[in-house]
Structure formats: structure tokens, C-alpha cells
PDB file of N, CA and C in Angstrom:
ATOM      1  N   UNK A   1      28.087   1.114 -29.069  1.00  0.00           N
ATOM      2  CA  UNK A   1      28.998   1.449 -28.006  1.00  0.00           C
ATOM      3  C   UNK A   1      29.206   0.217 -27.137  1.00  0.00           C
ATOM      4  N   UNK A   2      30.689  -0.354 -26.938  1.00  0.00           N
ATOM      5  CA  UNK A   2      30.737  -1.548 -26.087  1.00  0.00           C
ATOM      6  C   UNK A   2      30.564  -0.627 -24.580  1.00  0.00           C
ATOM      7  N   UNK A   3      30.614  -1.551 -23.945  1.00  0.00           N
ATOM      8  CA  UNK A   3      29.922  -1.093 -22.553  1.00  0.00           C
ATOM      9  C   UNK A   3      31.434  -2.818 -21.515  1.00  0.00           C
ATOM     10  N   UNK A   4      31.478  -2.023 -19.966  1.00  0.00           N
ATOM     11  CA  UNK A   4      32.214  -3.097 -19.419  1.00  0.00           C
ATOM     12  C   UNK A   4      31.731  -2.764 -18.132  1.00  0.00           C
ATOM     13  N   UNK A   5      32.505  -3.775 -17.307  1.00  0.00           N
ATOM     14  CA  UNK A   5      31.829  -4.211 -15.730  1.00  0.00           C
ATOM     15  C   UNK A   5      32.907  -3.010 -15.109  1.00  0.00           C
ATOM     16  N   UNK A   6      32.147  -2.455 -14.158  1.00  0.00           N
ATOM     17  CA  UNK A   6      32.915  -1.721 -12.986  1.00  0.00           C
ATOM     18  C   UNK A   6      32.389  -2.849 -11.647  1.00  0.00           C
ATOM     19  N   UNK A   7      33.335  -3.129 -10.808  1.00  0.00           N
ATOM     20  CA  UNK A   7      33.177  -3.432  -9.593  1.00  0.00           C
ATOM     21  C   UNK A   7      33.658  -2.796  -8.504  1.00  0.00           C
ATOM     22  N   UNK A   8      32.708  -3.065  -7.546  1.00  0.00           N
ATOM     23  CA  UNK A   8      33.186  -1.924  -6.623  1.00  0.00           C
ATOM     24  C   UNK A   8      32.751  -2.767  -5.098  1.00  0.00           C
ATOM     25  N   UNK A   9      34.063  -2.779  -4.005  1.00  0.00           N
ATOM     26  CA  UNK A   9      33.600  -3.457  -2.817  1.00  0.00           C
ATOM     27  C   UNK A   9      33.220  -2.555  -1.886  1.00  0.00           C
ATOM     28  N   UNK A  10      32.142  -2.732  -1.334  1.00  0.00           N
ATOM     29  CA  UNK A  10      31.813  -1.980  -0.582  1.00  0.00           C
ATOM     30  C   UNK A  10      31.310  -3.072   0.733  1.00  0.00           C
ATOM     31  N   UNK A  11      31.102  -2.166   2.263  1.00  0.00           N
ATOM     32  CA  UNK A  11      30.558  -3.540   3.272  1.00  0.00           C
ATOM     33  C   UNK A  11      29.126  -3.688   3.063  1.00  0.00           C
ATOM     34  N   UNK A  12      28.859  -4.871   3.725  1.00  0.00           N
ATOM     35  CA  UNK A  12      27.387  -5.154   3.168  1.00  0.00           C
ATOM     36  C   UNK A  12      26.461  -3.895   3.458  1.00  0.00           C
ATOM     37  N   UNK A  13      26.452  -3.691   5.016  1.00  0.00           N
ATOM     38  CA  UNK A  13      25.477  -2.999   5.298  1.00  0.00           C
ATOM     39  C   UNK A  13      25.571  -1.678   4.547  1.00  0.00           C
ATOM     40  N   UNK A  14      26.500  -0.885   4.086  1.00  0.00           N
ATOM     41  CA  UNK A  14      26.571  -0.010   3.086  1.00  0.00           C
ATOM     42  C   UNK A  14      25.734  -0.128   2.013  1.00  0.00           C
ATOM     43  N   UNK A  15      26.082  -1.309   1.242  1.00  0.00           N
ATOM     44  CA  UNK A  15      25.181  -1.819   0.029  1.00  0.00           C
ATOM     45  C   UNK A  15      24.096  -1.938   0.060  1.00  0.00           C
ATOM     46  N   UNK A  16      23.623  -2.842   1.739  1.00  0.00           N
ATOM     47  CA  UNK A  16      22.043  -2.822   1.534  1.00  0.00           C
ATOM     48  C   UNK A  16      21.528  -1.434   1.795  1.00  0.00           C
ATOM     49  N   UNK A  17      21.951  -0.487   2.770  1.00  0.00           N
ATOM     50  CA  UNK A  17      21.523   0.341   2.598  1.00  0.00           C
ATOM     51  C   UNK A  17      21.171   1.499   1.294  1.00  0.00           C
ATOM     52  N   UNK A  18      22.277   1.635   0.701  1.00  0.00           N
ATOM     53  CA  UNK A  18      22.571   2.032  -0.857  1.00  0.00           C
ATOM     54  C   UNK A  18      21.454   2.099  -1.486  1.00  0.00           C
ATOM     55  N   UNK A  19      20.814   0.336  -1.415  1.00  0.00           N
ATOM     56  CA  UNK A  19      20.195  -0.346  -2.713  1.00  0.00           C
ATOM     57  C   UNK A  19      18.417   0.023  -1.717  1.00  0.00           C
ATOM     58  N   UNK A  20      18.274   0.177  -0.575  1.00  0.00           N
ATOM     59  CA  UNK A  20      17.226   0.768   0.102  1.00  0.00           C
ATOM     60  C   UNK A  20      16.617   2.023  -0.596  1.00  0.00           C
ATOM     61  N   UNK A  21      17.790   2.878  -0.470  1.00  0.00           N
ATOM     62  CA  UNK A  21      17.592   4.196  -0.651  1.00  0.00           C
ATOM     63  C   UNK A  21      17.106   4.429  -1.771  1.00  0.00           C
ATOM     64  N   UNK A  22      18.028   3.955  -2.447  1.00  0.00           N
ATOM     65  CA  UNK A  22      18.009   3.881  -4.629  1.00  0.00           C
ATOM     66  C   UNK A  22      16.122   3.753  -4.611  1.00  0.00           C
ATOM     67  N   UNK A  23      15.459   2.474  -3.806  1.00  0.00           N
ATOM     68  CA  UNK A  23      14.300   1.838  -4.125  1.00  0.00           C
ATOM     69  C   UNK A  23      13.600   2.375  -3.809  1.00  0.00           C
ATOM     70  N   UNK A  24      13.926   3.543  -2.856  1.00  0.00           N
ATOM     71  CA  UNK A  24      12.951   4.333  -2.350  1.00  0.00           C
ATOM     72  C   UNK A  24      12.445   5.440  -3.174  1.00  0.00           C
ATOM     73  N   UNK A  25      13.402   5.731  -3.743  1.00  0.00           N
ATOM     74  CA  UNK A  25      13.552   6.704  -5.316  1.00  0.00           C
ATOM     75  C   UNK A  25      13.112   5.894  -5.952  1.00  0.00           C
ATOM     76  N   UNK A  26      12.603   4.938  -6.438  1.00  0.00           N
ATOM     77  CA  UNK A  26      12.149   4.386  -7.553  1.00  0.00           C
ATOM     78  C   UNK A  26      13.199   3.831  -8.766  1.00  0.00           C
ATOM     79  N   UNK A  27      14.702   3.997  -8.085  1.00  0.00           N
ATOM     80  CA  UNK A  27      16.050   3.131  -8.870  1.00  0.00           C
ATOM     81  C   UNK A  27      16.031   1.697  -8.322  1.00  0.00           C
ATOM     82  N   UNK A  28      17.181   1.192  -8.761  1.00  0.00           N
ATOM     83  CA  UNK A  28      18.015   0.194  -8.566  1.00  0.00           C
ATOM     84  C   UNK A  28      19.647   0.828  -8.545  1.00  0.00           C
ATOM     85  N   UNK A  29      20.117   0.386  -7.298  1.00  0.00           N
ATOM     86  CA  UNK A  29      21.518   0.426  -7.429  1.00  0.00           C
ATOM     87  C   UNK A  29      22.312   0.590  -8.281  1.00  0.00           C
ATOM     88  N   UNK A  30      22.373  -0.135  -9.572  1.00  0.00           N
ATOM     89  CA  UNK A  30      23.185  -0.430 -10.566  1.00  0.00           C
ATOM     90  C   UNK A  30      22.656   1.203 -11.467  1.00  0.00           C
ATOM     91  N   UNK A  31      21.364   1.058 -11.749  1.00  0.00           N
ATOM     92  CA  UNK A  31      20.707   2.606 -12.388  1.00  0.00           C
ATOM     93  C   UNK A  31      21.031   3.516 -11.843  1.00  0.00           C
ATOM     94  N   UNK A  32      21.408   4.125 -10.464  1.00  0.00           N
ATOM     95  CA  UNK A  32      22.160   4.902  -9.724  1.00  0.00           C
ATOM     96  C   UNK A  32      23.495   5.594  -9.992  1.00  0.00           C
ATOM     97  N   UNK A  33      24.343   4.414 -10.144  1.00  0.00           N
ATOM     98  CA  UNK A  33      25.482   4.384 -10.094  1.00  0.00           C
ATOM     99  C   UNK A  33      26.425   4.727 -11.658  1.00  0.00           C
ATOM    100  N   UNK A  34      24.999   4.106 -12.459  1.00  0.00           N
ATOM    101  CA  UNK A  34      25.215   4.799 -14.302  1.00  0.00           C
ATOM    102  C   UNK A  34      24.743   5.881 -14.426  1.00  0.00           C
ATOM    103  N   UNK A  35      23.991   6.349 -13.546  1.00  0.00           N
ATOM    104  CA  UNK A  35      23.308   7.604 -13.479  1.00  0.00           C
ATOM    105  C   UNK A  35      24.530   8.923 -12.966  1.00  0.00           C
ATOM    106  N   UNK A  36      25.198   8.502 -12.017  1.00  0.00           N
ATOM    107  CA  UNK A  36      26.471   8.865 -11.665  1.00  0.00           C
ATOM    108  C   UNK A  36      27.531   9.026 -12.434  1.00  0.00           C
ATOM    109  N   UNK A  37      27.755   7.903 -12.905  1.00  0.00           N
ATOM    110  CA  UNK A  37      28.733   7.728 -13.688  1.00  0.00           C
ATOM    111  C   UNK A  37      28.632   8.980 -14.938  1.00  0.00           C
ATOM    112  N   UNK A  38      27.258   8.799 -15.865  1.00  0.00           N
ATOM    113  CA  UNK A  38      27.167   9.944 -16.644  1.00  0.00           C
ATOM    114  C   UNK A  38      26.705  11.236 -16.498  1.00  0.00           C
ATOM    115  N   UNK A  39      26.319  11.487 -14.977  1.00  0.00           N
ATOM    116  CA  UNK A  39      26.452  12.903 -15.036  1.00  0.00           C
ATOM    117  C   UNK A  39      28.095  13.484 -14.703  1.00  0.00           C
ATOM    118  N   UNK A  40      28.969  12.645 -14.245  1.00  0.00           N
ATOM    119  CA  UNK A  40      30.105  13.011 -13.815  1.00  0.00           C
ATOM    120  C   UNK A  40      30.834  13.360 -15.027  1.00  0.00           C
ATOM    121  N   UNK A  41      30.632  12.250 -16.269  1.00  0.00           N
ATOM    122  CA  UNK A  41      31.515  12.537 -17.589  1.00  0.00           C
ATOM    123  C   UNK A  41      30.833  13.941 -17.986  1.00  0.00           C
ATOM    124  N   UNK A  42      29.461  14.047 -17.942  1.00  0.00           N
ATOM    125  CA  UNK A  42      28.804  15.401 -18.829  1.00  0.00           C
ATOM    126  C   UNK A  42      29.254  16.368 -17.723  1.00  0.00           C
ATOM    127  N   UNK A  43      29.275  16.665 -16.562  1.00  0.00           N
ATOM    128  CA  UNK A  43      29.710  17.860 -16.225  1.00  0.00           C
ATOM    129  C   UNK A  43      31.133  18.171 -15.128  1.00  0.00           C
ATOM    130  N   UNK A  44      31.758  16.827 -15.449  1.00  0.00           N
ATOM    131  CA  UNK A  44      33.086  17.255 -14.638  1.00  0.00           C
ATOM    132  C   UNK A  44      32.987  17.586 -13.383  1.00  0.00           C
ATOM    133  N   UNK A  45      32.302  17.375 -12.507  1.00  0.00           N
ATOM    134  CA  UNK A  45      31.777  17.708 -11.043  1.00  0.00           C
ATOM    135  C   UNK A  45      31.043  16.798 -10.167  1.00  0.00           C
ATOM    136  N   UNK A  46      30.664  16.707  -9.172  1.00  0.00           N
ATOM    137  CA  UNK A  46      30.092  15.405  -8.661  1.00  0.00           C
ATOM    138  C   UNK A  46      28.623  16.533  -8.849  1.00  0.00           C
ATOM    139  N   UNK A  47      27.555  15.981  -9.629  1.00  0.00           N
ATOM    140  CA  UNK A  47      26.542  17.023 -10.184  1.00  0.00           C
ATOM    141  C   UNK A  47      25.385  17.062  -9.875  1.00  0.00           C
ATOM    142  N   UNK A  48      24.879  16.102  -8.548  1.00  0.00           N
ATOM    143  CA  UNK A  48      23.211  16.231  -8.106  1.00  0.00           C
ATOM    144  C   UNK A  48      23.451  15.707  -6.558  1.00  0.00           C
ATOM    145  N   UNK A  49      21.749  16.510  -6.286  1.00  0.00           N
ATOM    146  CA  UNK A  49      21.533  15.568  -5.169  1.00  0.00           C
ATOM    147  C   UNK A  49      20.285  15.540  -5.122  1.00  0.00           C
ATOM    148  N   UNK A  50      19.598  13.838  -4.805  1.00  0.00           N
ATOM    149  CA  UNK A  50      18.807  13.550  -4.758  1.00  0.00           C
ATOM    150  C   UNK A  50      17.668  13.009  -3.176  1.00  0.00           C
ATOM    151  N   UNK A  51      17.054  13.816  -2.450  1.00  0.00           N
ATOM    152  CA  UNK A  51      16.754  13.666  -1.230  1.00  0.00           C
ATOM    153  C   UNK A  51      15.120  13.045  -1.015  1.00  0.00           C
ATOM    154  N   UNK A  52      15.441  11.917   0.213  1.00  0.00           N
ATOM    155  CA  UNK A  52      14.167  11.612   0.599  1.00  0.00           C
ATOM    156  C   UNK A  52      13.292  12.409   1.291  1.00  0.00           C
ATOM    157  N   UNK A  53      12.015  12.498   1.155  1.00  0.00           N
ATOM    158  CA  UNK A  53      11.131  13.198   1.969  1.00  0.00           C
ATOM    159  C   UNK A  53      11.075  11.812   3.521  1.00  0.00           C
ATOM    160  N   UNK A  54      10.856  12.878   4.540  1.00  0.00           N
ATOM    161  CA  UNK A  54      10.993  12.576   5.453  1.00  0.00           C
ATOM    162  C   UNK A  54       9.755  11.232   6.100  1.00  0.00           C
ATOM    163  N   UNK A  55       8.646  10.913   5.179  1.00  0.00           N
ATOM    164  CA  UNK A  55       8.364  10.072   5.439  1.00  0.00           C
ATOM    165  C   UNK A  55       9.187   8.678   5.267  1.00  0.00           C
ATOM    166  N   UNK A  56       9.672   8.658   3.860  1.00  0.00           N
ATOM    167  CA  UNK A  56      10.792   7.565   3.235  1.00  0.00           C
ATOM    168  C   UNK A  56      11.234   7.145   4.589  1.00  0.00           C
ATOM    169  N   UNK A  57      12.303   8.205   5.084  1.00  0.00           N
ATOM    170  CA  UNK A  57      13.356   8.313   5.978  1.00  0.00           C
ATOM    171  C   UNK A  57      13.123   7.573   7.131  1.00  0.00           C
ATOM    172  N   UNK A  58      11.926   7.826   7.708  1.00  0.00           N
ATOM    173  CA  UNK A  58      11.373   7.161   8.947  1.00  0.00           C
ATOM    174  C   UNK A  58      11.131   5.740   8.636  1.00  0.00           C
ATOM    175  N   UNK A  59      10.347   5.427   6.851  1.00  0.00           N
ATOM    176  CA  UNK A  59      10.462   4.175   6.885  1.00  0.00           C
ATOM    177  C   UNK A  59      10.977   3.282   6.623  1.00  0.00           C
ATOM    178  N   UNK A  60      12.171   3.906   5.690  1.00  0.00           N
ATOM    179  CA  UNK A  60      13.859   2.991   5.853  1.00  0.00           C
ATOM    180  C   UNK A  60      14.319   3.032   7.004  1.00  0.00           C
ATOM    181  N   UNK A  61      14.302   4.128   7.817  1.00  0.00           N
ATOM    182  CA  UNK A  61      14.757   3.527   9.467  1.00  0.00           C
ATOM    183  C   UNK A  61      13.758   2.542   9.761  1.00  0.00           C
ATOM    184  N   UNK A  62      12.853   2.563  10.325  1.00  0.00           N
ATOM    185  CA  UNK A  62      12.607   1.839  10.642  1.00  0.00           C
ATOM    186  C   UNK A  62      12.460   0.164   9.982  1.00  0.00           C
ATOM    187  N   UNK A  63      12.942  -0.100   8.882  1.00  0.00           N
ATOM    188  CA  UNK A  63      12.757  -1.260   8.186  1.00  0.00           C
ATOM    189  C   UNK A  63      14.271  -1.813   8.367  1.00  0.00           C
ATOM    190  N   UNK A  64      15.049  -0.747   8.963  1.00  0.00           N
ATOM    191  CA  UNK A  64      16.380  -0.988   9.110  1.00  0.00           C
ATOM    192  C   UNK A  64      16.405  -1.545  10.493  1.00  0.00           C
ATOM    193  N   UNK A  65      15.945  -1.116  11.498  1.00  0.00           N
ATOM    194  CA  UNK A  65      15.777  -1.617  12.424  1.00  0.00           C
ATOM    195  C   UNK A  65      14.668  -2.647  12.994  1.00  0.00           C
ATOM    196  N   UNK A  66      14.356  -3.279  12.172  1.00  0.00           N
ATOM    197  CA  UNK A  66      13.495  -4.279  12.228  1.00  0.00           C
ATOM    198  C   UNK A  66      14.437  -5.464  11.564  1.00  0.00           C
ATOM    199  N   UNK A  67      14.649  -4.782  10.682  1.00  0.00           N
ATOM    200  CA  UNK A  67      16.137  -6.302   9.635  1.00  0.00           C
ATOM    201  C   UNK A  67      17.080  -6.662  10.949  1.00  0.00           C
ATOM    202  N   UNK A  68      17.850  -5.514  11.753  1.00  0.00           N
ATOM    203  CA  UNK A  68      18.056  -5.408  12.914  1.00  0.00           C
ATOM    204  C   UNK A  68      18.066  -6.510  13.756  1.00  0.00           C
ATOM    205  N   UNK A  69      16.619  -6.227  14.572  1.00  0.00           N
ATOM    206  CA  UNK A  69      15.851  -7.077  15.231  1.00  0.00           C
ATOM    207  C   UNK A  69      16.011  -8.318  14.978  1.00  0.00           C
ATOM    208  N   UNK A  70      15.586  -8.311  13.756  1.00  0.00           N
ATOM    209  CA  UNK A  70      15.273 -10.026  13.037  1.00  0.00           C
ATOM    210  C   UNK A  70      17.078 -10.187  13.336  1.00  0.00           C
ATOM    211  N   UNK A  71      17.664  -9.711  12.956  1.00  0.00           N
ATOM    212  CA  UNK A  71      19.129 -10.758  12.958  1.00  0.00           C
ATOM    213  C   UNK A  71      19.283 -10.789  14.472  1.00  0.00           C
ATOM    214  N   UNK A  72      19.615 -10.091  15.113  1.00  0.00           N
ATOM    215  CA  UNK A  72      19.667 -10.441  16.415  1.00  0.00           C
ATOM    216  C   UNK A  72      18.140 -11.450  17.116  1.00  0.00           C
ATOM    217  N   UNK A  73      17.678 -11.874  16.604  1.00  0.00           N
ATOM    218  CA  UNK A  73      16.840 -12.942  16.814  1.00  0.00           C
ATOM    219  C   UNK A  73      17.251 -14.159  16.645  1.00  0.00           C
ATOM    220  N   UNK A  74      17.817 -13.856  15.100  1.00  0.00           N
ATOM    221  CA  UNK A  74      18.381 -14.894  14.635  1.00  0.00           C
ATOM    222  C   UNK A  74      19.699 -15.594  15.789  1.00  0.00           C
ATOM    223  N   UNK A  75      20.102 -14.839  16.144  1.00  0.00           N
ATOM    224  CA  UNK A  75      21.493 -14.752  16.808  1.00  0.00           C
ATOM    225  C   UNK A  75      21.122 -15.584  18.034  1.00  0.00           C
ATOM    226  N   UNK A  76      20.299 -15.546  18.722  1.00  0.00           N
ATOM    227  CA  UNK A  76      19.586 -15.542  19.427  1.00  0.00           C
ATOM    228  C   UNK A  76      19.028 -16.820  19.807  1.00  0.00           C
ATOM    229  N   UNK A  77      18.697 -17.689  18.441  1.00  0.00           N
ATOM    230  CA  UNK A  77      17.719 -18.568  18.077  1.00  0.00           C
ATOM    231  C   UNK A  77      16.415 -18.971  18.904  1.00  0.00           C
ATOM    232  N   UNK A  78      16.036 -17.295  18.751  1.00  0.00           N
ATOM    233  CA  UNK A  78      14.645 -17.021  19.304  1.00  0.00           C
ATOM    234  C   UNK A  78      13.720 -16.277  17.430  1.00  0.00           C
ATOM    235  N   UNK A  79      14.409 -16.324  16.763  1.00  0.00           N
ATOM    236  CA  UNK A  79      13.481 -15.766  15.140  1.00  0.00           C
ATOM    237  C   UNK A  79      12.489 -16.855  15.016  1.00  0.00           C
ATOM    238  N   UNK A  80      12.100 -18.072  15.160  1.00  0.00           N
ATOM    239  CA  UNK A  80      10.745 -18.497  15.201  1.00  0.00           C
ATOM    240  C   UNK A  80       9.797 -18.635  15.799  1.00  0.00           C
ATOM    241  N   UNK A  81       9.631 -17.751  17.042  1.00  0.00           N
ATOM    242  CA  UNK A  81       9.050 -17.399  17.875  1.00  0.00           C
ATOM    243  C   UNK A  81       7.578 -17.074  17.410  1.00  0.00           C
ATOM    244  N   UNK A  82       6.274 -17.616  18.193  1.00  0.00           N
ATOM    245  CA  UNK A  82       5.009 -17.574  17.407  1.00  0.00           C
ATOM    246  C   UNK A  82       4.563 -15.820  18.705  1.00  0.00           C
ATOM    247  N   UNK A  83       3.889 -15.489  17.810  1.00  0.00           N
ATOM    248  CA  UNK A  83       3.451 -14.068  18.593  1.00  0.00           C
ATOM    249  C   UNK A  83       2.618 -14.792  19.907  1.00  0.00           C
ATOM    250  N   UNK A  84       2.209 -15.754  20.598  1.00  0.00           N
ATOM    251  CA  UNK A  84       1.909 -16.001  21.869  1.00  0.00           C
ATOM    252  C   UNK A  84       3.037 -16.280  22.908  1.00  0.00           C
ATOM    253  N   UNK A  85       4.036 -16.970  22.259  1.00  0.00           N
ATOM    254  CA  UNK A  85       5.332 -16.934  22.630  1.00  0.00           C
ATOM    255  C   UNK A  85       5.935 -15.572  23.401  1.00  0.00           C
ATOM    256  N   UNK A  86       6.077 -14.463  22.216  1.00  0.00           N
ATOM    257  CA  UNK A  86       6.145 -13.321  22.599  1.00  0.00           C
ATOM    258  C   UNK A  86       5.768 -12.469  22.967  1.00  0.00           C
ATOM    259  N   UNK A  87       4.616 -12.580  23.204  1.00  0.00           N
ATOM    260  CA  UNK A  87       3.295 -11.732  24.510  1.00  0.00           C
ATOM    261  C   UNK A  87       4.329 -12.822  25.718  1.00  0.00           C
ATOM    262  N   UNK A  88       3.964 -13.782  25.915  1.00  0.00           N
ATOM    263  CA  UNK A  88       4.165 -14.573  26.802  1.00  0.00           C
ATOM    264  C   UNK A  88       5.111 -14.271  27.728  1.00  0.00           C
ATOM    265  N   UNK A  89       6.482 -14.144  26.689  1.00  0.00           N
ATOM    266  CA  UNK A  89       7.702 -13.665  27.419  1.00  0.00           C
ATOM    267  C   UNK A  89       7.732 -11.977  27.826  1.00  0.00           C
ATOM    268  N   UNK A  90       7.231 -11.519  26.881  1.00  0.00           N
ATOM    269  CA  UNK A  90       6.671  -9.821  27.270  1.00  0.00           C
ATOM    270  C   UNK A  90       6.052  -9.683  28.838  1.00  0.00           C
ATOM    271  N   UNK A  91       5.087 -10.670  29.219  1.00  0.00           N
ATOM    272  CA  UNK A  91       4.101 -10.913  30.822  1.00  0.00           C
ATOM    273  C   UNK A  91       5.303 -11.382  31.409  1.00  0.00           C
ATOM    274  N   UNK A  92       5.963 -12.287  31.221  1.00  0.00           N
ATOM    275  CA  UNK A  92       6.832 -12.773  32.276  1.00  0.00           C
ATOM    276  C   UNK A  92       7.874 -11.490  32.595  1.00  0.00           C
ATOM    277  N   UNK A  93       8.582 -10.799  31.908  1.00  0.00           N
ATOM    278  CA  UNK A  93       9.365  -9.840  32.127  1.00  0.00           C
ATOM    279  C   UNK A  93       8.515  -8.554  32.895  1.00  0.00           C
ATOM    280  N   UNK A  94       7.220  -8.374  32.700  1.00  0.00           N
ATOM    281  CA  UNK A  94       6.563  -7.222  33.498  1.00  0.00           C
ATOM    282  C   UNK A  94       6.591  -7.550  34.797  1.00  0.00           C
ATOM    283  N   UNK A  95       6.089  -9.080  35.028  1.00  0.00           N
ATOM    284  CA  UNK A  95       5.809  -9.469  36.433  1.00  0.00           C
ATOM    285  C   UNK A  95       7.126  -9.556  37.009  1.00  0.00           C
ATOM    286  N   UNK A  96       8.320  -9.995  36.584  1.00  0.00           N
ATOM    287  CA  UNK A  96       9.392  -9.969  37.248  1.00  0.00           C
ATOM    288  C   UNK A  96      10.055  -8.371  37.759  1.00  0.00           C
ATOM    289  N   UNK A  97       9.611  -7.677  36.607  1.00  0.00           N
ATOM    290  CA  UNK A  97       9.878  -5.997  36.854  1.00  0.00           C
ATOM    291  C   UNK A  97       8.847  -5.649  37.981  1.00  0.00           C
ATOM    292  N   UNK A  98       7.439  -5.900  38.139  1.00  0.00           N
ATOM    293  CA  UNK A  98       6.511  -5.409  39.376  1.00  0.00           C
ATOM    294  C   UNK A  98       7.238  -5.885  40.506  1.00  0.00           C
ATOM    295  N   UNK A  99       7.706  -7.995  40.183  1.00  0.00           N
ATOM    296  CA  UNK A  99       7.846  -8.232  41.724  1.00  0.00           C
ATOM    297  C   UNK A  99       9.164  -7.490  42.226  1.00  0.00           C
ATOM    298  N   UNK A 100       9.706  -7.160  41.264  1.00  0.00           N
ATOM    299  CA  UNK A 100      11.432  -6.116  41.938  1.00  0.00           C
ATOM    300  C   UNK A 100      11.280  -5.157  42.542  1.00  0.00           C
ATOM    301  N   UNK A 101       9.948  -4.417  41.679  1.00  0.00           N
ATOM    302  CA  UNK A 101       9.363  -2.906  42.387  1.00  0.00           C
ATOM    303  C   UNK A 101       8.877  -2.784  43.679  1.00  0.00           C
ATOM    304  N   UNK A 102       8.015  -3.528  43.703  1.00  0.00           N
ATOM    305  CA  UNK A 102       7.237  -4.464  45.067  1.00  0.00           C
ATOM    306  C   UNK A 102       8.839  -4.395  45.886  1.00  0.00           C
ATOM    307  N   UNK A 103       9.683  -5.565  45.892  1.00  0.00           N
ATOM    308  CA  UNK A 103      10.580  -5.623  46.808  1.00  0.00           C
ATOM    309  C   UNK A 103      11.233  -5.198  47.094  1.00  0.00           C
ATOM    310  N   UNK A 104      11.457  -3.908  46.113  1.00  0.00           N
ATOM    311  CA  UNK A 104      12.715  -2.713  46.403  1.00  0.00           C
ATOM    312  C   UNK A 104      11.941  -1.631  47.521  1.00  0.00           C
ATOM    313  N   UNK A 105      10.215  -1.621  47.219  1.00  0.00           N
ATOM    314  CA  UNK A 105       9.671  -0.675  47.606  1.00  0.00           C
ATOM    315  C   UNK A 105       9.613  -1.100  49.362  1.00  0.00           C
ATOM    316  N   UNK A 106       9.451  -2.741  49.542  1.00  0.00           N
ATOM    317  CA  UNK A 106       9.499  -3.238  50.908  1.00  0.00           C
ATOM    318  C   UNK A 106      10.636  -2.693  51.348  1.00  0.00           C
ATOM    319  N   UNK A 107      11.541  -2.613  50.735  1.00  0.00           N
ATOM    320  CA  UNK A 107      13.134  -2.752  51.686  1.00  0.00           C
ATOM    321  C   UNK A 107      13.149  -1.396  52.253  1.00  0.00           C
ATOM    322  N   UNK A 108      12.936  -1.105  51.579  1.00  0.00           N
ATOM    323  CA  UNK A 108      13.038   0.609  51.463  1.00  0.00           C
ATOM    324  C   UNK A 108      11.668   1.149  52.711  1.00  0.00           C
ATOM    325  N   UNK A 109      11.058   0.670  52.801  1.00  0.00           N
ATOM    326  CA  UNK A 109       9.880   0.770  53.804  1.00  0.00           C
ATOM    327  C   UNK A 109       8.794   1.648  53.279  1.00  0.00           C
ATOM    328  N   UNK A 110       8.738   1.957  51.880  1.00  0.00           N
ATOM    329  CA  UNK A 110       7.590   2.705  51.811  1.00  0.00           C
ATOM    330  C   UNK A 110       6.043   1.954  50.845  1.00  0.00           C
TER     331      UNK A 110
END
């Protein structure tokens, strides 16, 4: 049986997500999508569904929002940041939040 390329554009973050999900199931994208492909010819219907248990779920979110993170770091050009760095800046932002509290609480007289 010859066999040929389907292409298909989709936006990135679609795809990576896609190819997340697939891995979480224990596919690959491409195995997915032939998987699709031939249940659609054998039963004329769009013919399954395949669902994560809710641990997955929490940890593709959250791996999603960490990829997230990291790009807006990147963005940022704060992503090589050494973890003393970022305690560091973590203390500086508390103390600036106390000394506001402190001075809102003066103004205010209580």
C-alpha cells in the first residue's frame, strides 16, 4: 500500500499543546492523527474519545505554565537568573510591599 504526506497548519501553541496531550497518552502526534484518520475511514463518524485523568491535566497545566514563565523570562532577559538572584529579588519586593504597608498605615493614623 503506497502511503502520502498530509499537512496540516495549525498555530504553534495548538501543536505544542496537541503533541503534550498525545504524550501524555503514551502517542505521538503523527500516531494520533493516523489513528484518526483510520477510525474515520472504518466508521464514517468522528469515532472516539480519549480522556486524561485528572492528574495528567494538572500536570500539563502546569508544565504549560511554566513553558509560560520561562518565555516571558525570556522576554524579559531575566531567564538566566541563578536561584539567589531570585530569592534576592523575591526579599526586595516584600520589603518594598512592608515599607508601603508601614506608610499607608502612618498616613492613615493607625
Amino acid at each position: 500500500m503506497s502511503s502520502s504526506v498530509v499537512q496540516v497548519r495549525v498555530d504553534d501553541a495548538s501543536r505544542i499543546l496537541a503533541s503534550r496531550i498525545c504524550e501524555a497518552m503514551g502517542l505521538d502526534l503523527p500516531t494520533y492523527l493516523r489513528m484518526c484518520i483510520a477510525k474515520l475511514n472504518q466508521e464514517m463518524k468522528i469515532p472516539f474519545t480519549m480522556e486524561l485523568d485528572e492528574k495528567s491535566i494538572v500536570s500539563l497545566k502546569a508544565g504549560i505554565a511554566l513553558d509560560s514563565c520561562a518565555a516571558r523570562a525570556k522576554e524579559l532577559g531575566i531567564d538566566n537568573m541563578t536561584l539567589d538572584e531570585i530569592n534576592e529579588e523575591i526579599a526586595t519586593a516584600r520589603r518594598e510591599a512592608d515599607e508601603r504597608k508601614k506608610a499607608e498605615a502612618e498616613e492613615s493614623g493607625t
